[in-house]
Protein backbone atom coordinates (compact mmCIF):
# COMPACT_ATOMS: atom_id res chain seq x y z
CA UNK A 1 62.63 59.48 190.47
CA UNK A 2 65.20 61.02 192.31
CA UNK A 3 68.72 59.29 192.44
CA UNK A 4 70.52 59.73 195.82
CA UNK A 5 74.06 61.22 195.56
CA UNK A 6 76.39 59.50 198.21
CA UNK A 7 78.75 62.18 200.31
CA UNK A 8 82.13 61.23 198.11
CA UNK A 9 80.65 62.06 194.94
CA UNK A 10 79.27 65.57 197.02
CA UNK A 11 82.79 66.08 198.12
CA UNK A 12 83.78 65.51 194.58
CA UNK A 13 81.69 67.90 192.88
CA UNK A 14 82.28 70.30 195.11
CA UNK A 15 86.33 70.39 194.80
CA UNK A 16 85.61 70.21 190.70
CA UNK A 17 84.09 73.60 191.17
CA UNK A 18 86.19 75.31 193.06
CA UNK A 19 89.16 73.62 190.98
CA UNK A 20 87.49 74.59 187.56
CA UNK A 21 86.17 78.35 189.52
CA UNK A 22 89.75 79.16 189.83
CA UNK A 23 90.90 77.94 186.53
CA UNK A 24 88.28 80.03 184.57
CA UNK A 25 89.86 82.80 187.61
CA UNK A 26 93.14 82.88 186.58
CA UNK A 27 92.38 82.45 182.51
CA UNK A 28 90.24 85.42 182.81
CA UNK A 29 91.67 88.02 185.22
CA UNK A 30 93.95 88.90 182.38
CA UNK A 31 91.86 89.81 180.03
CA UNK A 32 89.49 91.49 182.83
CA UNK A 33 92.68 93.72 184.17
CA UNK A 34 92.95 94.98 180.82
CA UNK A 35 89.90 95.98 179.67
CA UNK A 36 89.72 98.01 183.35
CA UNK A 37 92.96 99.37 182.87
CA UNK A 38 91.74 100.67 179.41
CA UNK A 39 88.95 102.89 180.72
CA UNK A 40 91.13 103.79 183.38
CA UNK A 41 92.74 107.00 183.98
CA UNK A 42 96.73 106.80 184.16
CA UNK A 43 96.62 108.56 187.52
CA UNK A 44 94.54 105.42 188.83
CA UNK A 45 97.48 102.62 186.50
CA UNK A 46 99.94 104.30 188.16
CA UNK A 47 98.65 104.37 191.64
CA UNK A 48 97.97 100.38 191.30
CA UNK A 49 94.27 101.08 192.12
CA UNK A 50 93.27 99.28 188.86
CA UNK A 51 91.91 95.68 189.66
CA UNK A 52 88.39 93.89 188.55
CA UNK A 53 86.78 97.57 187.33
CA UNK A 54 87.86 100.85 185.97
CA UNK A 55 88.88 103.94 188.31
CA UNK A 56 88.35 107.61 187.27
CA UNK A 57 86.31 105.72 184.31
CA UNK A 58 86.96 107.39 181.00
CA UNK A 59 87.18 106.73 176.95
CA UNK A 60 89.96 109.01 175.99
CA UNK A 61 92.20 106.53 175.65
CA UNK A 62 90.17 104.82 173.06
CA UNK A 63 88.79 107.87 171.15
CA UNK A 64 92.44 108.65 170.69
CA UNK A 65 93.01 104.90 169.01
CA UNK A 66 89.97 105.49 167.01
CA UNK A 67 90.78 108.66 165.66
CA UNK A 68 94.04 106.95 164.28
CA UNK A 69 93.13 106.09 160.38
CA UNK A 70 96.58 104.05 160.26
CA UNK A 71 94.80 101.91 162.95
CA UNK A 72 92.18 101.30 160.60
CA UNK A 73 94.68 99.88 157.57
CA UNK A 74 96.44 98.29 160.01
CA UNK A 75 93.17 96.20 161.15
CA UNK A 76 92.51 96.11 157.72
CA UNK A 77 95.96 94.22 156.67
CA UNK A 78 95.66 92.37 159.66
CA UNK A 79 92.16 91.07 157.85
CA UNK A 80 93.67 90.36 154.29
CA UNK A 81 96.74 88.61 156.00
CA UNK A 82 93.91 86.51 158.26
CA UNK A 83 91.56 84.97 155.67
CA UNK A 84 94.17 84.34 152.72
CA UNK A 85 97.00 82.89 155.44
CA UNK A 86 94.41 80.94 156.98
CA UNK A 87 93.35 79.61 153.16
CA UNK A 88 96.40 78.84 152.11
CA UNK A 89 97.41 77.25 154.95
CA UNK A 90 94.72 75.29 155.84
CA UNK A 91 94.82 74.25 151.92
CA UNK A 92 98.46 73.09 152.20
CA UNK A 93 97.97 71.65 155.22
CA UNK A 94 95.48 69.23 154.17
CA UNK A 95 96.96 68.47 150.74
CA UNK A 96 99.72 67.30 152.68
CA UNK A 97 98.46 65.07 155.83
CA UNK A 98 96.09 63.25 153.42
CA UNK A 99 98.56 60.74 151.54
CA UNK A 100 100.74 61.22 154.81
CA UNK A 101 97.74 59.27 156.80
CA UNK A 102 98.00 56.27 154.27
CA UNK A 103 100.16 53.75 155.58
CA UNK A 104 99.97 52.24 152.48
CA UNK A 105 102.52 54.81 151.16
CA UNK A 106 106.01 53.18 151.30
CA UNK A 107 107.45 56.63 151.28
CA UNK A 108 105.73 58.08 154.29
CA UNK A 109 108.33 55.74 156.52
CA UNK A 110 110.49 58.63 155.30
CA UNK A 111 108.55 61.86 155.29
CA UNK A 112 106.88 61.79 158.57
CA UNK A 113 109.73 61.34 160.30
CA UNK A 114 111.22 64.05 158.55
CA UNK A 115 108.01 66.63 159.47
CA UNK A 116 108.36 65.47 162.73
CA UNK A 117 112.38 66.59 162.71
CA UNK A 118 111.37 69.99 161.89
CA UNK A 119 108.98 70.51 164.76
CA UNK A 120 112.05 69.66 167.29
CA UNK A 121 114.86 71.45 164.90
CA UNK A 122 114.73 74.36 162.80
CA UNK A 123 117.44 75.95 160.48
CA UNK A 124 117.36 79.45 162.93
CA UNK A 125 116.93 83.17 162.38
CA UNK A 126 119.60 84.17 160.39
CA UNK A 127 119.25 81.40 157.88
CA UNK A 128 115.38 81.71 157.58
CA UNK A 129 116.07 85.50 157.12
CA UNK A 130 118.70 84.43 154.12
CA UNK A 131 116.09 81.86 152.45
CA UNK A 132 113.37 84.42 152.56
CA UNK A 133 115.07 87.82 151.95
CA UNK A 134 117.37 86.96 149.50
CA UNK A 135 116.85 83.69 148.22
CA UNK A 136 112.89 83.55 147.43
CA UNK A 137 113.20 87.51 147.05
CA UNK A 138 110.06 87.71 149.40
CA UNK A 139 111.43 90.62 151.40
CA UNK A 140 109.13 93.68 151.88
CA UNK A 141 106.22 91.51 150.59
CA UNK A 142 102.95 89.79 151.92
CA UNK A 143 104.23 86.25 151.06
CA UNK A 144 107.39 86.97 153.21
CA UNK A 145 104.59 86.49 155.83
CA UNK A 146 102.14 84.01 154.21
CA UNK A 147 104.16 81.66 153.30
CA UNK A 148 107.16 80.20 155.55
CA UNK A 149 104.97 79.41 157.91
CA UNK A 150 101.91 78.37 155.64
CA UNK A 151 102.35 74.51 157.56
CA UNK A 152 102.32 73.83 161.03
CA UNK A 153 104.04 70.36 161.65
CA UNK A 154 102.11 70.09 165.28
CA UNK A 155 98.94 71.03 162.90
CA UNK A 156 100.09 69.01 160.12
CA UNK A 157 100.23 65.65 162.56
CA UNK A 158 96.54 66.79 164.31
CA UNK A 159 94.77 66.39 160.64
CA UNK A 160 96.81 63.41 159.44
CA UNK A 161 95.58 61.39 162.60
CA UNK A 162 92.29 62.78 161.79
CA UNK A 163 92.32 61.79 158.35
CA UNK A 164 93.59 58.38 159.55
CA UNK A 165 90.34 57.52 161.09
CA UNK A 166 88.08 58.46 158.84
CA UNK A 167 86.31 54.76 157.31
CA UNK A 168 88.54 53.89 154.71
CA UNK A 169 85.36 51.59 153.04
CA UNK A 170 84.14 55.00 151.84
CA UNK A 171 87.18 55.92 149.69
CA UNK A 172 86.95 52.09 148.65
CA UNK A 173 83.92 52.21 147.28
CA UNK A 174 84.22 55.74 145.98
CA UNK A 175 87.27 54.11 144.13
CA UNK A 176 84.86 51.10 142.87
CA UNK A 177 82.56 54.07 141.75
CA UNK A 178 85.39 55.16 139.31
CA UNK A 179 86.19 58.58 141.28
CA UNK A 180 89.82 59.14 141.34
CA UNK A 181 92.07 60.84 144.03
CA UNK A 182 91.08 64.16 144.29
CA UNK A 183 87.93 63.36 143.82
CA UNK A 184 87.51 61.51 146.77
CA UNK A 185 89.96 63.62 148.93
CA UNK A 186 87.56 66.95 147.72
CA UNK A 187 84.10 65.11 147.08
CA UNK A 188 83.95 63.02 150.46
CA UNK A 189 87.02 63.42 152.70
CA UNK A 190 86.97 67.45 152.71
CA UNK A 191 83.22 67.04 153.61
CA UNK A 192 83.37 64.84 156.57
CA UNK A 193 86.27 66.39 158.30
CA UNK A 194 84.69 69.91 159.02
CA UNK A 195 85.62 69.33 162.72
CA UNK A 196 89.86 69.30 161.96
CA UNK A 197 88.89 71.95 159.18
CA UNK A 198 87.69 74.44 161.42
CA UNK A 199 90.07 73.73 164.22
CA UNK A 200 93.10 74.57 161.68
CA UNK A 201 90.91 77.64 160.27
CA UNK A 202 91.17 78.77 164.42
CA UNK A 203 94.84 77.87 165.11
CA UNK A 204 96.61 79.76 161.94
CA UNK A 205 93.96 82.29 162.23
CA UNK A 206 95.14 83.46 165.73
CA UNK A 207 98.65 83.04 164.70
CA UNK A 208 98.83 85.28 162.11
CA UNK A 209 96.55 87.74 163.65
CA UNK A 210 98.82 87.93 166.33
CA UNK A 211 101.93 87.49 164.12
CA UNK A 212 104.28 90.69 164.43
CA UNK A 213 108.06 89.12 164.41
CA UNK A 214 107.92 87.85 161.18
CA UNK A 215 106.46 91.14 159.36
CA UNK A 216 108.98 93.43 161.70
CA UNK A 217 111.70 91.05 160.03
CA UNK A 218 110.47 91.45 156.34
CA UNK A 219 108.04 94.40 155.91
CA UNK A 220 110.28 97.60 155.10
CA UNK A 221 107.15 99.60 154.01
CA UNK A 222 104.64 100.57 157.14
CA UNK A 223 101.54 100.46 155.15
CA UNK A 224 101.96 96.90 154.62
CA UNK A 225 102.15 96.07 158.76
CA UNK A 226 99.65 93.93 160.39
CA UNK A 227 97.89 95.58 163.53
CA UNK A 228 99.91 93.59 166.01
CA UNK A 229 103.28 94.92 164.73
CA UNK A 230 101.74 98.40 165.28
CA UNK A 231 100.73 97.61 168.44
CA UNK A 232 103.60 96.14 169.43
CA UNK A 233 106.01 99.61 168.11
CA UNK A 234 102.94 101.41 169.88
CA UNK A 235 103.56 99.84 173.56
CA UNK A 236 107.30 99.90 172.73
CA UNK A 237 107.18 104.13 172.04
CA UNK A 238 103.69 104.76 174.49
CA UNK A 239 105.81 106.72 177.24
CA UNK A 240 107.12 108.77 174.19
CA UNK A 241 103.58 109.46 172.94
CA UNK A 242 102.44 113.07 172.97
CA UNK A 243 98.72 113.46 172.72
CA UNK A 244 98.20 117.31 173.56
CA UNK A 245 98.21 119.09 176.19
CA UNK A 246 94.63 118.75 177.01
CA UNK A 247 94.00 117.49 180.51
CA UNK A 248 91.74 114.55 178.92
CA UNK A 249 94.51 113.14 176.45
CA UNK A 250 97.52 113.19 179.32
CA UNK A 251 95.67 110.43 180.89
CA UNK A 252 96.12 108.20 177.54
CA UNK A 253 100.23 107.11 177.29
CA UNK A 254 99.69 104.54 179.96
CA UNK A 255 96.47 102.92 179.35
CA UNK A 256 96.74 103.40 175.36
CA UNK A 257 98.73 100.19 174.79
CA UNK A 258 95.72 98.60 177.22
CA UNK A 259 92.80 100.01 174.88
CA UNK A 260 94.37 98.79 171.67
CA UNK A 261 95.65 95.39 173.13
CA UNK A 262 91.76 95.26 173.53
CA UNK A 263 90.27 96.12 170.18
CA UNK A 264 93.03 93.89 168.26
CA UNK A 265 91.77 90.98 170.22
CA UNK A 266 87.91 91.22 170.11
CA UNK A 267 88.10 89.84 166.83
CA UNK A 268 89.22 86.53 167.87
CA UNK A 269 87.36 86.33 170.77
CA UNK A 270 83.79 86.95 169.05
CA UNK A 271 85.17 84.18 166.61
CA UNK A 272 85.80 81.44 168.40
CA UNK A 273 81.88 80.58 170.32
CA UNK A 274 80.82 80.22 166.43
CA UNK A 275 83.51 77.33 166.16
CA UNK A 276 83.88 76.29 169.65
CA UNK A 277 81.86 72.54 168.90
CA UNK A 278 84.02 72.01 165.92
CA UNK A 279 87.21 72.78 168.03
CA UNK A 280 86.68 70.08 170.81
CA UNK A 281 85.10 67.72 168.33
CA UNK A 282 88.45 68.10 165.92
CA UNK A 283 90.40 68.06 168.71
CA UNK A 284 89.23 64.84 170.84
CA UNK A 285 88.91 62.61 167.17
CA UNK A 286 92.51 64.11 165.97
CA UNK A 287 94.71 62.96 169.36
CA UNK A 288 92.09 60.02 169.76
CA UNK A 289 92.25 58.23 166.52
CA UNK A 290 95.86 59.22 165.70
């Protein structure tokens, strides 16, 4: 049975896909510009000839990235920092928006408008630096990067309005069961919010894998930088980069910052479609229910 469409609701579909055409457009011709500017010669950059597809197509710059082993510990810190930032702060995170989502609590009157003061206000650079550094003797270490930023506050509010509308008749009669607390924060509420879970796991995962301030400001020794930073000293210093004098590697200082822009954000990108329906789902029930 076919339904008839009338000519507004044509009209409309029509203008949705042109609208939505040029949105995925303009998100994407980034991304595509790069990846053709990284098997582009730097005759062809320089020129401007580099649009939707490589000119003068060649891998030089990214055999020359490759044959880097300090790109390799780099990626490899970048890993470490990853996984156990995301843990902890996904961890903390939680811990913290679960009694904050009870209304119950007399005392949250007083601390969520206080998280909520620090995501407008912070104490600056300098006196960060001061807490970290010299206070909490963190300089030169990984936690100088794991944790003063371990919670997000705009995170911290998504999960607590998740939390807040999960059924409370489950902890209630978890309670009646005789499980205490934790057990029904880790036995029952842990398990049914695998939607907000994973959406944190995604947020401070691409933060910190594209986090390269705060280890710039604390890491004195380079073997302990995360691939961004590198990357980042790498575009800073990539006119100053001598590669040979072969006629293959003088093609690289442009398009080399392209090429490893490239392979330090693959990662994330082949994450995310594994994720993707916990995202939207954690993200529609967080800002719905809060």
């Amino acid at each position: 049975m076919k339904v008839k469409v009338s000519k507004s609701r044509k009209v409309f579909l029509v203008i949705n896909f042109i609208v939505m055409a040029l949105v995925v457009f303009v998100t994407l011709y980034p991304f595509i510009y790069l990846i053709a500017q990284s098997f582009s010669s730097d005759r062809a950059v320089a020129a401007g000839k580099v649009s939707f597809y490589p000119i003068e197509f060649t891998t030089a710059t990214y055999k020359y990235v490759l044959k880097k082993i300090e790109f390799y510990q780099f990626y490899a810190n970048t890993i470490l920092y990853g996984i156990f930032g995301t843990i902890i702060s996904v961890a903390a995170t939680a811990i913290l928006a679960y009694p904050l989502s009870k209304n119950r609590l007399r005392l949250n009157k007083f601390f969520i408008p206080f998280c909520i003061f620090t995501m407008y206000f912070s104490g600056g650079m300098i006196p960060n630096y001061i807490l970290v550094a010299q206070w909490l003797h963190l300089r030169d270490t990984v936690w100088a990067i794991l944790l003063p930023g371990a919670i997000s506050t705009f995170n911290l509010l998504l999960m607590k309005s998740f939390f807040a509308g999960l059924p409370e008749e489950l902890e209630e009669a978890a309670a009646i069961d005789g499980m205490g607390t934790y057990s029904i924060f880790t036995k029952i509420v842990v398990p049914l919010s695998k939607p907000i879970i994973a959406t944190m796991c995604l947020f401070y995962l691409v933060g910190l894998w594209n986090e390269w301030f705060g280890p710039f400001i604390y890491l004195d020794t380079k073997s302990k930088w995360p691939v961004a930073l590198w990357v980042r000293q790498l575009v800073e210093g990539a006119n100053n980069v001598e590669l040979g004098s072969g006629a293959e590697e003088s093609q690289i200082t442009t398009t080399i910052k392209s090429a490893s822009m490239v392979l330090t954000s693959l990662p994330i990108i082949c994450v995310y479609p594994f994720v993707q329906k916990y995202f939207v789902k954690g993200m529609t029930m967080g800002a719905v229910k809060g």
